[in-house]
N, C-alpha and C. Protein backbone atom coordinates (compact mmCIF):
# COMPACT_ATOMS: atom_id res chain seq x y z
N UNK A 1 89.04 116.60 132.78
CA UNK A 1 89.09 116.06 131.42
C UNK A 1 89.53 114.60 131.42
N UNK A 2 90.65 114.18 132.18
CA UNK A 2 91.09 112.79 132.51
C UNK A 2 90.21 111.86 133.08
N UNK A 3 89.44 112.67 134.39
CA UNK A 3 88.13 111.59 134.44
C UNK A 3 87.51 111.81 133.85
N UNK A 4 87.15 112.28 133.02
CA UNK A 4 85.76 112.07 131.80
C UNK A 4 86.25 111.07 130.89
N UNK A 5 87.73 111.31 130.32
CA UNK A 5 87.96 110.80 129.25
C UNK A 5 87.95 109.08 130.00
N UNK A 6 88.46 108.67 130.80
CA UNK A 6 88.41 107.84 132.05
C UNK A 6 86.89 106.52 132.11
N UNK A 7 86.06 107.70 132.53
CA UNK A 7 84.61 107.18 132.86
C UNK A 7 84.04 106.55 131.23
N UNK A 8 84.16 107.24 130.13
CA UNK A 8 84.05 107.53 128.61
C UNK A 8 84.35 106.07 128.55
N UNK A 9 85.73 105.41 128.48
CA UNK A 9 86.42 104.56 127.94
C UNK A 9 85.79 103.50 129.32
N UNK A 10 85.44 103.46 130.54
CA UNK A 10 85.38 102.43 130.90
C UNK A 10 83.48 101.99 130.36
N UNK A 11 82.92 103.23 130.31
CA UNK A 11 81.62 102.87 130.02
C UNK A 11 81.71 102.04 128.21
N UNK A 12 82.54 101.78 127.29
CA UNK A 12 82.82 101.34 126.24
C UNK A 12 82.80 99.41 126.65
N UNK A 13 81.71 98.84 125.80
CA UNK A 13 82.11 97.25 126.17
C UNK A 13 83.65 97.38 125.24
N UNK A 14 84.32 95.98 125.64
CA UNK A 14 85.66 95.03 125.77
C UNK A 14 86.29 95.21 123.98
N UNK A 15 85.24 94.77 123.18
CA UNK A 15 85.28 95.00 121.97
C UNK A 15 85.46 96.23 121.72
N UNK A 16 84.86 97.42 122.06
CA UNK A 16 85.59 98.79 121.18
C UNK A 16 86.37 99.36 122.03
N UNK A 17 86.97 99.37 123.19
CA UNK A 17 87.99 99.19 123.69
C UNK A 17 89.33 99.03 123.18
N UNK A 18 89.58 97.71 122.98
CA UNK A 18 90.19 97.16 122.10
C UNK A 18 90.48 97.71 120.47
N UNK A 19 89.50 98.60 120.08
CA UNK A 19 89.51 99.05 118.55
C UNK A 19 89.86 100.50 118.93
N UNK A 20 89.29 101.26 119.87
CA UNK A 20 90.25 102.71 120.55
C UNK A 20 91.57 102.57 120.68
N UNK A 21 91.72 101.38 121.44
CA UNK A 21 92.79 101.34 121.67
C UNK A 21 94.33 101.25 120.46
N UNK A 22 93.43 100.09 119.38
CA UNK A 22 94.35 100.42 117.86
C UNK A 22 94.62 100.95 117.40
N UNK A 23 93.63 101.68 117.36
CA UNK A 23 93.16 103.27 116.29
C UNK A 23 93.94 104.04 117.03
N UNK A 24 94.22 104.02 118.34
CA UNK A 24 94.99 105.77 118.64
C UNK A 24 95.97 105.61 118.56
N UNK A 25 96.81 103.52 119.10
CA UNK A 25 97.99 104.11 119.27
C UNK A 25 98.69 103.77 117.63
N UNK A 26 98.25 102.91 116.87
CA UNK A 26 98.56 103.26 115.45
C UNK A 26 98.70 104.55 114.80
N UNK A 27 97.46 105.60 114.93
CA UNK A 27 97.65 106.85 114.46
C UNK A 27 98.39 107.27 115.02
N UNK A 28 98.93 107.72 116.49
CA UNK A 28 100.11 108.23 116.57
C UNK A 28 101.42 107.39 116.39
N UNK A 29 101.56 106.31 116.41
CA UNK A 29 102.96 105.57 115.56
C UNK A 29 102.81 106.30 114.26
N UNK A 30 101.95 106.92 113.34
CA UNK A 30 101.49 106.35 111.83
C UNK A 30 102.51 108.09 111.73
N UNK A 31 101.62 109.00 112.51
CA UNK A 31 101.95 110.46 112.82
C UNK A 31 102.76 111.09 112.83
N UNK A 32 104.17 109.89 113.86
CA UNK A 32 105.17 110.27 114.19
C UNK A 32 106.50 109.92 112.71
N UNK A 33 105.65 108.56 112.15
CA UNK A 33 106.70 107.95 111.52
C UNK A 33 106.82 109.00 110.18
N UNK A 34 105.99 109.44 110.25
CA UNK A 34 105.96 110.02 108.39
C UNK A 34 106.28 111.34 109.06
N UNK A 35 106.22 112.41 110.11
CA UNK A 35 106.83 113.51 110.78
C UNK A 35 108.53 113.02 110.53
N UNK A 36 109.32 112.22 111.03
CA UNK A 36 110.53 111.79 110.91
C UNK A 36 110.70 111.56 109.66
N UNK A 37 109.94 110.81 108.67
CA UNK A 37 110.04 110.85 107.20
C UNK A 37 110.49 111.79 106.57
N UNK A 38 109.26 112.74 106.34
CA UNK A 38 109.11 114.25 105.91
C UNK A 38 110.55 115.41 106.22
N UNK A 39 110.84 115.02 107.51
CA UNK A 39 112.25 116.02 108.35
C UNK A 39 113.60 115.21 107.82
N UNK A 40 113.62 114.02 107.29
CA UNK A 40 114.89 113.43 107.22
C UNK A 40 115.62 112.52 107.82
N UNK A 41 114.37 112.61 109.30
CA UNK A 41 115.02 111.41 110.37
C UNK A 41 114.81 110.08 109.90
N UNK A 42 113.77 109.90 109.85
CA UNK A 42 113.22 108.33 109.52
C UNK A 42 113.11 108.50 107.98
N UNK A 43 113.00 107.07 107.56
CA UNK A 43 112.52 106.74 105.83
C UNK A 43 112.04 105.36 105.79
N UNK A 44 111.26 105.39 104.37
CA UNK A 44 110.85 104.14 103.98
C UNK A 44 111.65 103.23 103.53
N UNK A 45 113.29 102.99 103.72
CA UNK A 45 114.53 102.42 102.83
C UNK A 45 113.87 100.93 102.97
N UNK A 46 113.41 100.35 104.09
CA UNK A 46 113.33 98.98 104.45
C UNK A 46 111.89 98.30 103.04
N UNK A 47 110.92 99.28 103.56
CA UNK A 47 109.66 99.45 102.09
C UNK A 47 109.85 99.29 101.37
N UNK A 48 111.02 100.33 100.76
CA UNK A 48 111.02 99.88 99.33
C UNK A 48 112.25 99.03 98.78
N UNK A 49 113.37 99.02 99.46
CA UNK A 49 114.02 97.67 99.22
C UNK A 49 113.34 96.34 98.80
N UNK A 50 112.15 96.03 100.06
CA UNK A 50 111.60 94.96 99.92
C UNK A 50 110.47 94.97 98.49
N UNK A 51 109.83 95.80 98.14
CA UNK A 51 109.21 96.03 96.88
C UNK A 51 110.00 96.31 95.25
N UNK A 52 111.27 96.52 96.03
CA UNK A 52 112.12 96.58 94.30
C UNK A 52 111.83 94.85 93.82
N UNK A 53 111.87 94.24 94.45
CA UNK A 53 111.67 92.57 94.35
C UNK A 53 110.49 92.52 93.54
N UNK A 54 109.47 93.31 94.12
CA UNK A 54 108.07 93.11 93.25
C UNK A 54 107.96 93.78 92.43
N UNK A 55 108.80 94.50 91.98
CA UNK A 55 108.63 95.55 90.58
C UNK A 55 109.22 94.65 89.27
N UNK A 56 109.38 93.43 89.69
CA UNK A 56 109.81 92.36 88.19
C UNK A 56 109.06 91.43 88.06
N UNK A 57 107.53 91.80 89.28
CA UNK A 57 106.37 90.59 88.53
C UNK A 57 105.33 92.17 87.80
N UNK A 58 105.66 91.38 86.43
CA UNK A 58 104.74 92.36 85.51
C UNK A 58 103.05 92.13 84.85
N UNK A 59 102.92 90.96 85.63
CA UNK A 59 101.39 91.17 85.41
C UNK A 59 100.90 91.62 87.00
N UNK A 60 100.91 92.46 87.54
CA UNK A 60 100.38 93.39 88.17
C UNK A 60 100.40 92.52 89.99
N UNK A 61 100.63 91.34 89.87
CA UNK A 61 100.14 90.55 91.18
C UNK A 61 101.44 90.88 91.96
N UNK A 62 101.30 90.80 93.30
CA UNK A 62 102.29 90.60 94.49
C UNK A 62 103.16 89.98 94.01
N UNK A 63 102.97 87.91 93.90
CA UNK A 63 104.49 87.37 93.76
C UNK A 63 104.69 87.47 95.53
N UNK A 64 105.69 85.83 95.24
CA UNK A 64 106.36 85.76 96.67
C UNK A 64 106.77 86.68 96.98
N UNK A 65 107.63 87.34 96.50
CA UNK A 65 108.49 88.79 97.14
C UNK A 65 107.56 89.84 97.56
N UNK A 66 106.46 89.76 96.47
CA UNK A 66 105.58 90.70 97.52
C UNK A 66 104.39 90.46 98.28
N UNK A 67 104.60 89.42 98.89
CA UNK A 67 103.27 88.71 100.03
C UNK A 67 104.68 89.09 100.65
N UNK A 68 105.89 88.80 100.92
CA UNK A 68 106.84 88.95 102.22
C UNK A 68 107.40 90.19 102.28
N UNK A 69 107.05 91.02 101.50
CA UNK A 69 107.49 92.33 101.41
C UNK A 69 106.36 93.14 102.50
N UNK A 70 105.02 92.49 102.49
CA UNK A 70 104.21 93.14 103.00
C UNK A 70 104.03 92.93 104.48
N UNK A 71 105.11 92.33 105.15
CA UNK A 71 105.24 92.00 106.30
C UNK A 71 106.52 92.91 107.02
N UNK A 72 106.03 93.99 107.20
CA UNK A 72 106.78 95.32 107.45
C UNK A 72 106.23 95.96 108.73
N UNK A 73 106.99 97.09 109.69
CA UNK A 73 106.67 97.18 110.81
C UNK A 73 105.42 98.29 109.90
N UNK A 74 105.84 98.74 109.18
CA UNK A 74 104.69 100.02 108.68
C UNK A 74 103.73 99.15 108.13
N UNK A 75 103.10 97.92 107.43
CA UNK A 75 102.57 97.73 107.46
C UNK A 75 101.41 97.01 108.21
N UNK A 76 102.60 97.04 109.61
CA UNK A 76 101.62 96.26 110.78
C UNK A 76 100.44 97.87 111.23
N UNK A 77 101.38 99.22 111.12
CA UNK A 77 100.81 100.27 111.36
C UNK A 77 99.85 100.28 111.01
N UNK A 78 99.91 99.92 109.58
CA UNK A 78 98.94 100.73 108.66
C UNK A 78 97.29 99.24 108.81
N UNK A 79 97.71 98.35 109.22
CA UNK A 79 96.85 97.35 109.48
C UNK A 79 96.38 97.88 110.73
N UNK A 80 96.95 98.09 111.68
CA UNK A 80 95.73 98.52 112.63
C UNK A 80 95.19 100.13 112.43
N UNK A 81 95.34 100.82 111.71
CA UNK A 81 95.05 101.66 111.56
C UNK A 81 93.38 101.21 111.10
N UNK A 82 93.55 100.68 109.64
CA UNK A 82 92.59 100.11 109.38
C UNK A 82 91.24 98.94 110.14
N UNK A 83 91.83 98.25 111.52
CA UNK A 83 91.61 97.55 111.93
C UNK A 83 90.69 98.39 113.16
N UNK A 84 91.35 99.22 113.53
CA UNK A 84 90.85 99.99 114.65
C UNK A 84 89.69 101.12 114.06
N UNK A 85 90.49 102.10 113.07
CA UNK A 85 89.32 103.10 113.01
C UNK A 85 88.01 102.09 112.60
N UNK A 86 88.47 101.28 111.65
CA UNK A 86 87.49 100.15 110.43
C UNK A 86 86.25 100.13 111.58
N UNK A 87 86.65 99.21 112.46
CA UNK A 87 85.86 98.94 113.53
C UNK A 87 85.25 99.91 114.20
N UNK A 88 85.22 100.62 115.29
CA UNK A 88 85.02 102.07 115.39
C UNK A 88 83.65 102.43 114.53
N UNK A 89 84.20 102.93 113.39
CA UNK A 89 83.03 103.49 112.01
C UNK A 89 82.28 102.05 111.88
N UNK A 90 82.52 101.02 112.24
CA UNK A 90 81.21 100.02 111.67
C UNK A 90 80.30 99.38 112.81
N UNK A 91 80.78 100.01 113.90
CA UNK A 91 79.96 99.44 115.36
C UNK A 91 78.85 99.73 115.48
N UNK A 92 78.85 101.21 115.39
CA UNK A 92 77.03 101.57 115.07
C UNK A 92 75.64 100.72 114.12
N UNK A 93 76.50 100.36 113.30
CA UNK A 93 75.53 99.66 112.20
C UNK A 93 75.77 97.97 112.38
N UNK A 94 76.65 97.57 112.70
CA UNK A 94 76.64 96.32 112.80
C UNK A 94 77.00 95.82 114.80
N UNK A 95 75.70 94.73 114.81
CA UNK A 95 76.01 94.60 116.37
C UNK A 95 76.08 93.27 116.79
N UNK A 96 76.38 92.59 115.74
CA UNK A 96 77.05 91.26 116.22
C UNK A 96 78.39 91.20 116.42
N UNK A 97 79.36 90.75 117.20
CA UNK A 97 80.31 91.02 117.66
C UNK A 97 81.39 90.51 116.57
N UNK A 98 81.06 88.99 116.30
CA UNK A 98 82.18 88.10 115.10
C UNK A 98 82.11 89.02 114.08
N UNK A 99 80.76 89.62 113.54
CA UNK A 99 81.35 89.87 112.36
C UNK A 99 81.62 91.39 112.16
N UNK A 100 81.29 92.13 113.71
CA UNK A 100 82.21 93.03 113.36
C UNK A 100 83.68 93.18 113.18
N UNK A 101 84.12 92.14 114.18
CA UNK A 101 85.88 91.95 114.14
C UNK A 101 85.84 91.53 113.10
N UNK A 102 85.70 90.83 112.35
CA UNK A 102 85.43 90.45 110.97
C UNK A 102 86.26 91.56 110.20
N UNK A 103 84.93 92.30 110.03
CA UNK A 103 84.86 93.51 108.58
C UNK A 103 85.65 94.18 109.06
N UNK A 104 86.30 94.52 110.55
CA UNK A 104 87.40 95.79 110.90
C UNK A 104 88.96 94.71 110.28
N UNK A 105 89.35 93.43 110.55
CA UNK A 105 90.15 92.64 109.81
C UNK A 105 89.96 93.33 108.65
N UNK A 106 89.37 93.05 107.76
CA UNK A 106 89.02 93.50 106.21
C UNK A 106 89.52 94.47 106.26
N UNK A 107 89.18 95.65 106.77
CA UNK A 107 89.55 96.76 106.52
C UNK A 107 90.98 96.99 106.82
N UNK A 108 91.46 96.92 108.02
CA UNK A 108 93.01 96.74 108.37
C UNK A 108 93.81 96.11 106.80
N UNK A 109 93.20 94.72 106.33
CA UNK A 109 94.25 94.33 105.29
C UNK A 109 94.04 95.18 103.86
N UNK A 110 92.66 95.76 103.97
CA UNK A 110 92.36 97.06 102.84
C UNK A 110 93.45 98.33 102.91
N UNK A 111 93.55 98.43 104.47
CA UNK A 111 94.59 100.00 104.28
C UNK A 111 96.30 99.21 103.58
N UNK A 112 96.47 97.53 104.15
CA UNK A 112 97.77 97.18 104.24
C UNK A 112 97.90 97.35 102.94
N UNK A 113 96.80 96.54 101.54
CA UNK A 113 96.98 96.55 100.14
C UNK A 113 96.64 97.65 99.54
N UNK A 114 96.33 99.04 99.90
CA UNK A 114 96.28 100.65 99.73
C UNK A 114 97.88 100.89 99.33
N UNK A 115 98.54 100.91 101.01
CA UNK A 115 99.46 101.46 101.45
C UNK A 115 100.59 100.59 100.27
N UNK A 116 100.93 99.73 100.07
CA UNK A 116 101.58 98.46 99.56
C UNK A 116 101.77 98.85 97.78
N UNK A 117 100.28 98.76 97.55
CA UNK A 117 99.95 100.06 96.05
C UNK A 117 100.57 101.17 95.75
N UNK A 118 100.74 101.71 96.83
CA UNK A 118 101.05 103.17 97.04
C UNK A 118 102.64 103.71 96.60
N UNK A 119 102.96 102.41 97.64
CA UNK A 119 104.77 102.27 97.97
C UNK A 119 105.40 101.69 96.25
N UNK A 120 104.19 101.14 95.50
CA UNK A 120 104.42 100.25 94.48
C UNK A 120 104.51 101.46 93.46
N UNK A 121 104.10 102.17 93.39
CA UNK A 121 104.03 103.16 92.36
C UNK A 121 104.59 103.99 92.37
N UNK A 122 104.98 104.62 93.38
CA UNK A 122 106.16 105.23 93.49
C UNK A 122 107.14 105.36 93.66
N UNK A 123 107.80 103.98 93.54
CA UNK A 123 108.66 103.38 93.42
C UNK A 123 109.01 103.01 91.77
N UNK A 124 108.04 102.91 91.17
CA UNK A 124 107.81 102.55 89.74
C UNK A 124 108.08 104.31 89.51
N UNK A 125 107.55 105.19 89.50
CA UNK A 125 107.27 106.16 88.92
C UNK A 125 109.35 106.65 89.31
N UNK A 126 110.08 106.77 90.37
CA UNK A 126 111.38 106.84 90.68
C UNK A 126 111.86 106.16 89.39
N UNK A 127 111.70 104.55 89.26
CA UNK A 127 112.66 104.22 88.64
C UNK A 127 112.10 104.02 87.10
N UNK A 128 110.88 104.84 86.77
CA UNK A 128 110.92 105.26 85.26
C UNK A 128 111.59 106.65 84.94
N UNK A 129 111.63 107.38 86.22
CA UNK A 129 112.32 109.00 85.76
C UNK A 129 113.49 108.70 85.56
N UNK A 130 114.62 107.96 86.57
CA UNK A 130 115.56 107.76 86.15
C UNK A 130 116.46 106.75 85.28
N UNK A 131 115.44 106.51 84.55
CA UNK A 131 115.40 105.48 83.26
C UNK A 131 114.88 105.52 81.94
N UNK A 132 116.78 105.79 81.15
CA UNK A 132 116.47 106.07 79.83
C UNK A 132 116.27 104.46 78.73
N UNK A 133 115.72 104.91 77.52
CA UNK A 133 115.66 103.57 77.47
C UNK A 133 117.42 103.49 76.32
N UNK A 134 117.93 104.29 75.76
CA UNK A 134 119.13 104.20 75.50
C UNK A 134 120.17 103.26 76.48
N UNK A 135 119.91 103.25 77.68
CA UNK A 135 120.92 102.94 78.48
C UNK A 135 121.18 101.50 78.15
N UNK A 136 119.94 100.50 77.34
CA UNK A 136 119.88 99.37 76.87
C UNK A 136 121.16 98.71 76.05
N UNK A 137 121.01 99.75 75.02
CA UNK A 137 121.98 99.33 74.46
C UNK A 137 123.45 98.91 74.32
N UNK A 138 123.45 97.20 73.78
CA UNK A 138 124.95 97.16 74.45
C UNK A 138 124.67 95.88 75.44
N UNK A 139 123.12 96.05 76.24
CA UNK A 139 123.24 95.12 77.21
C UNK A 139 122.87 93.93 76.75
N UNK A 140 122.24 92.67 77.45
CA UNK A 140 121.63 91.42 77.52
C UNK A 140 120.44 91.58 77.87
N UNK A 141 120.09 90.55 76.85
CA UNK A 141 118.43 90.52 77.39
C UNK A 141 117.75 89.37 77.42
N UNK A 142 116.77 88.97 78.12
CA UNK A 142 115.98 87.97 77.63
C UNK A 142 114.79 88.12 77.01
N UNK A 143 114.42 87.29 75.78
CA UNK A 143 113.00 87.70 75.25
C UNK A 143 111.78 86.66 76.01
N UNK A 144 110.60 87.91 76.45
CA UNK A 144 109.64 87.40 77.35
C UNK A 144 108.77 86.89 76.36
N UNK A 145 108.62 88.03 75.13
CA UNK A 145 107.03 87.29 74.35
C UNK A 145 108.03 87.19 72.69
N UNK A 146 107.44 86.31 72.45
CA UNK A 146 108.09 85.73 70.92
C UNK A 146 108.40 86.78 69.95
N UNK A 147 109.70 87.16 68.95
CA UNK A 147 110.00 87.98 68.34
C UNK A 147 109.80 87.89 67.16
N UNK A 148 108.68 87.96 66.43
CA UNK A 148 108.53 87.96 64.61
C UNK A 148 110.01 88.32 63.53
N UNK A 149 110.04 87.09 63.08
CA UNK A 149 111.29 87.66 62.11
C UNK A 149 111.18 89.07 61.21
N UNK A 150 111.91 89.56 60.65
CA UNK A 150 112.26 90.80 59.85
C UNK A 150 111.49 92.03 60.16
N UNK A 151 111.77 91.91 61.13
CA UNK A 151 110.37 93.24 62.27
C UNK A 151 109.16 93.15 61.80
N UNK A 152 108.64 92.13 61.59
CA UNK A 152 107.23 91.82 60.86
C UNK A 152 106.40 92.47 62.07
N UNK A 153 106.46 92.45 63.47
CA UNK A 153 106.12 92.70 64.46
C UNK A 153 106.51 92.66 66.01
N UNK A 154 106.29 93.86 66.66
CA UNK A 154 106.84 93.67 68.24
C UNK A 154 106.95 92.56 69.14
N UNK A 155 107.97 92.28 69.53
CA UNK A 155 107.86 90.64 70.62
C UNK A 155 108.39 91.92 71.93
N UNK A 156 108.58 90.75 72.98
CA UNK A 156 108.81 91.95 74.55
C UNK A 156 110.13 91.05 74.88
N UNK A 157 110.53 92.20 75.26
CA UNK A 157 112.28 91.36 76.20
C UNK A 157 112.50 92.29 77.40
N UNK A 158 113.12 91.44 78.52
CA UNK A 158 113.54 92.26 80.07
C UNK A 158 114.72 92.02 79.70
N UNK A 159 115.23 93.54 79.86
CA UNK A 159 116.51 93.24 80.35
C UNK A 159 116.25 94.22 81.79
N UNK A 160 117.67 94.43 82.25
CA UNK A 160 117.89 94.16 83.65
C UNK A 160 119.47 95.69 83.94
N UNK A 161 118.51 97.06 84.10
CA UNK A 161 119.42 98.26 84.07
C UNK A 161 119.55 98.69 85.76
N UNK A 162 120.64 98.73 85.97
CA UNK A 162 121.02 99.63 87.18
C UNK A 162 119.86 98.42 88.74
N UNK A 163 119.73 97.36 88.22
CA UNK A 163 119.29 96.99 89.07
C UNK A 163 117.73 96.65 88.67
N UNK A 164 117.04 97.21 88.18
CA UNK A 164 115.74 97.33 87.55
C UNK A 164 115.39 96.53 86.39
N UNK A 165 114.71 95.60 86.35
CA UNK A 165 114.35 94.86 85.38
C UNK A 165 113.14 95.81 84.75
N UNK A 166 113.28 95.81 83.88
CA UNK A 166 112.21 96.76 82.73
C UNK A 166 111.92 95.45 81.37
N UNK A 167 110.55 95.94 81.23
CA UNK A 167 109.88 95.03 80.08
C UNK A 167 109.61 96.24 79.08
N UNK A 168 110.29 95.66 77.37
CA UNK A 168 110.11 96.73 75.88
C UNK A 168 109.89 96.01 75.32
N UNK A 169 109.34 96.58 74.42
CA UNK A 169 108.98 96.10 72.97
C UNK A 169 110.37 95.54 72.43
N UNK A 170 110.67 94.46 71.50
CA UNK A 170 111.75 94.68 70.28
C UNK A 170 111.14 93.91 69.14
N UNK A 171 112.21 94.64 68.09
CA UNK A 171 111.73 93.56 67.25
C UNK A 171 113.63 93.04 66.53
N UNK A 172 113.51 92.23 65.31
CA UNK A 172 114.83 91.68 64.98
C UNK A 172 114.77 92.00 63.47
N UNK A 173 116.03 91.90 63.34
CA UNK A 173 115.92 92.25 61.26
C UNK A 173 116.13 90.59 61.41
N UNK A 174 116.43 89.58 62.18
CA UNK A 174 116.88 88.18 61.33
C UNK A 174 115.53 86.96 61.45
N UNK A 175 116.00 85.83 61.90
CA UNK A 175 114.85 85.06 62.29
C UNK A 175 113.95 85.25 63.31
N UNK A 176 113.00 84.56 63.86
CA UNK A 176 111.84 84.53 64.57
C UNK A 176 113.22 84.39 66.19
N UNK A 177 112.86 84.98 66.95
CA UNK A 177 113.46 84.54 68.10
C UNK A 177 112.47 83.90 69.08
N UNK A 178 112.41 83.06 69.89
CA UNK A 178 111.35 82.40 70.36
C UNK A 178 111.54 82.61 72.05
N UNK A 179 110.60 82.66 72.77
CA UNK A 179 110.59 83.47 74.20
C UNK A 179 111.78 82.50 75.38
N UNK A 180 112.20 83.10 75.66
CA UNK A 180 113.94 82.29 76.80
C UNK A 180 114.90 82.62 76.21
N UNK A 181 114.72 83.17 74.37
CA UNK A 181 116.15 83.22 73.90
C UNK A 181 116.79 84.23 74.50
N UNK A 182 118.63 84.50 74.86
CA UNK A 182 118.98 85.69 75.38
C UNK A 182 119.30 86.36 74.01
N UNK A 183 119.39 87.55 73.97
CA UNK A 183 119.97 88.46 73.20
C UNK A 183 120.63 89.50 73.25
N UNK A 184 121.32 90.56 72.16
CA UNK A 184 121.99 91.47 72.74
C UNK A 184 121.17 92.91 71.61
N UNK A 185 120.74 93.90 72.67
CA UNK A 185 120.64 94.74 72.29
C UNK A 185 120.95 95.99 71.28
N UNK A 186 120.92 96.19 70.06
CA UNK A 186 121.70 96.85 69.38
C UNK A 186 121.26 98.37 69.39
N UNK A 187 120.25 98.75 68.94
CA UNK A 187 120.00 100.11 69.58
C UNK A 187 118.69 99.99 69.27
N UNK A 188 118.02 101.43 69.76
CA UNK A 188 116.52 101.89 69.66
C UNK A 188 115.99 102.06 68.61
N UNK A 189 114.84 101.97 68.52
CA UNK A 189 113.80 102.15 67.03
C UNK A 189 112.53 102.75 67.72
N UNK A 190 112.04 103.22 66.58
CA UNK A 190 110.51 103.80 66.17
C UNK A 190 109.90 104.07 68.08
N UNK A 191 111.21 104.96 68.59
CA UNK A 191 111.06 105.78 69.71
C UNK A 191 110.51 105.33 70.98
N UNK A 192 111.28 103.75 71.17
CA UNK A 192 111.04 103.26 72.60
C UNK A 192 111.07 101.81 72.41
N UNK A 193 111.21 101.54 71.38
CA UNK A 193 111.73 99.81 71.20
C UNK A 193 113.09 99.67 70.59
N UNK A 194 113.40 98.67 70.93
CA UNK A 194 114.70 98.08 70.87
C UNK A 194 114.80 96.98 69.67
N UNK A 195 116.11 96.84 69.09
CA UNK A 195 116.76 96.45 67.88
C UNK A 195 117.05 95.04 68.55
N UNK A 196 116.98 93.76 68.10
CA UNK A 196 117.84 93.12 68.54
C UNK A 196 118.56 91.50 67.89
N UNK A 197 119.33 91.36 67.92
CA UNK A 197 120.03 89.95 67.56
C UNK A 197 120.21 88.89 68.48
N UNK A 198 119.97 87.52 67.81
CA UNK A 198 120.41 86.50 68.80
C UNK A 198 121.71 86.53 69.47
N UNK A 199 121.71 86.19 70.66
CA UNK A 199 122.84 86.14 71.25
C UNK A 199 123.85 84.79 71.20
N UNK A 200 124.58 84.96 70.19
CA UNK A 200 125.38 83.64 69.93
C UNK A 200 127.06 82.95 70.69
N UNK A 201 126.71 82.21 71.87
CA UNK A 201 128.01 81.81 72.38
C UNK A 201 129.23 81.48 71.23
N UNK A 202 130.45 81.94 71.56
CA UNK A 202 131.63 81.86 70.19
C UNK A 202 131.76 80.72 70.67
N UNK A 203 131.96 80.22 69.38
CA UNK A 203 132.76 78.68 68.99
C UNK A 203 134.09 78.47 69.90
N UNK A 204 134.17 77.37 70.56
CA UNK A 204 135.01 76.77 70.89
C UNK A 204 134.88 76.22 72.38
C-alpha cells in the first residue's frame, strides 16, 4: 500500500504535489483542532477575541480589526484547506499552470472569508442571547444617526454593554439631538427602543 501510495505521488507533476500536500496536512491540522474543540481541550478564545473588535463595524465590512483579526493560525488552516483541495478539484479542467495556482489562491481566501463569516455570527448570535436591551438603561450613549425632536421619529445610538457595543433605535421627548451628541438613557419604549435625553455636563 506504501509503495503504491509512493509510486502514485511521485508519478504527480511538482504542482499537484504541492496541493496534496496542503490539502492533507491542513485537513488533518483542521480534524484534530475542532476534535480538541468539541472535547474541551482546545478552543476558538484567540478567534473570537480578535472578532469582538469587528462586531462594532456595523455596516457589515471587516474594518482594520477585522483584516488583522483574520490573520490567525486557524485561518492559515482554513486557507490551505481551500488552497489545496481548491486546486486538486480544478486541475482536471484547467491546465495552465499560473492560473491554476491562481484560482486554488481564490479559493483558499474563499474558505478564509467563509470561516471569518462564520466565527462572525456566532459570535453575534452569543452576544444577542445574552443581551437584554433593559440593561441600557441608566447608561451612556452616543447618538450614531440624528434624533427627531418630540419622538417625531427613530434616530440610532451605540451604547457600549458588558463590553459589546450594540446599535438601537431611540427617540427623545426634547429637542432634535444631532449625531456625536452623548446621552443618557432613560428607559425602553414601543418594545426595543430607547428613551433618551441630552447628556448635560453640571455647571461649574
Amino acid at each position: 500500500m506504501l509503495t503504491y501510495l509512493t509510486e502514485w505521488y511521485s508519478s504527480l507533476d511538482t504542482t499537484l504535489q504541492v496541493f496534496w500536500i496542503a490539502a492533507i496536512t491542513a485537513s488533518v491540522v483542521f480534524v484534530i483542532q475542532n476534535t480538541l474543540m468539541l472535547i474541551g481541550i482546545g478552543d476558538m478564545d484567540s478567534d473570537i477575541d480578535a472578532d469582538t473588535d469587528v462586531d462594532t463595524d456595523h455596516d457589515g465590512t471587516l474594518g482594520s480589526a477585522g483584516i488583522f483579526s483574520m490573520f490567525t493560525l486557524r485561518n492559515f488552516i482554513n486557507f490551505f484547506l481551500g488552497f489545496g483541495w481548491g486546486g486538486i478539484s480544478l486541475s482536471p479542467a484547467v491546465h495552465n499552470t499560473g492560473l491554476l495556482v491562481l484560482l486554488a489562491f481564490v479559493c483558499g481566501l474563499v474558505f478564509v472569508a467563509v470561516f471569518v463569516v462564520m466565527l462572525r455570527l456566532i459570535l453575534r448570535l452569543e452576544t444577542n442571547g445574552n443581551f437584554e436591551v433593559s440593561d441600557c438603561v441608566g447608561l451612556t450613549a452616543y447618538v450614531y444617526l440624528r434624533i427627531p425632536a418630540a419622538r417625531a421619529a427613530a434616530g440610532k445610538v451605540q451604547v457600549s454593554v458588558n463590553g459589546s457595543v450594540h446599535e438601537l433605535n431611540a427617540f427623545t421627548d426634547g429637542a432634535q439631538l444631532p449625531t456625536g451628541s452623548r446621552v443618557r438613557i432613560l428607559s425602553v419604549v414601543d418594545g426595543g427602543s430607547l428613551l433618551v435625553e441630552p447628556l448635560v455636563a453640571p455647571a461649574g
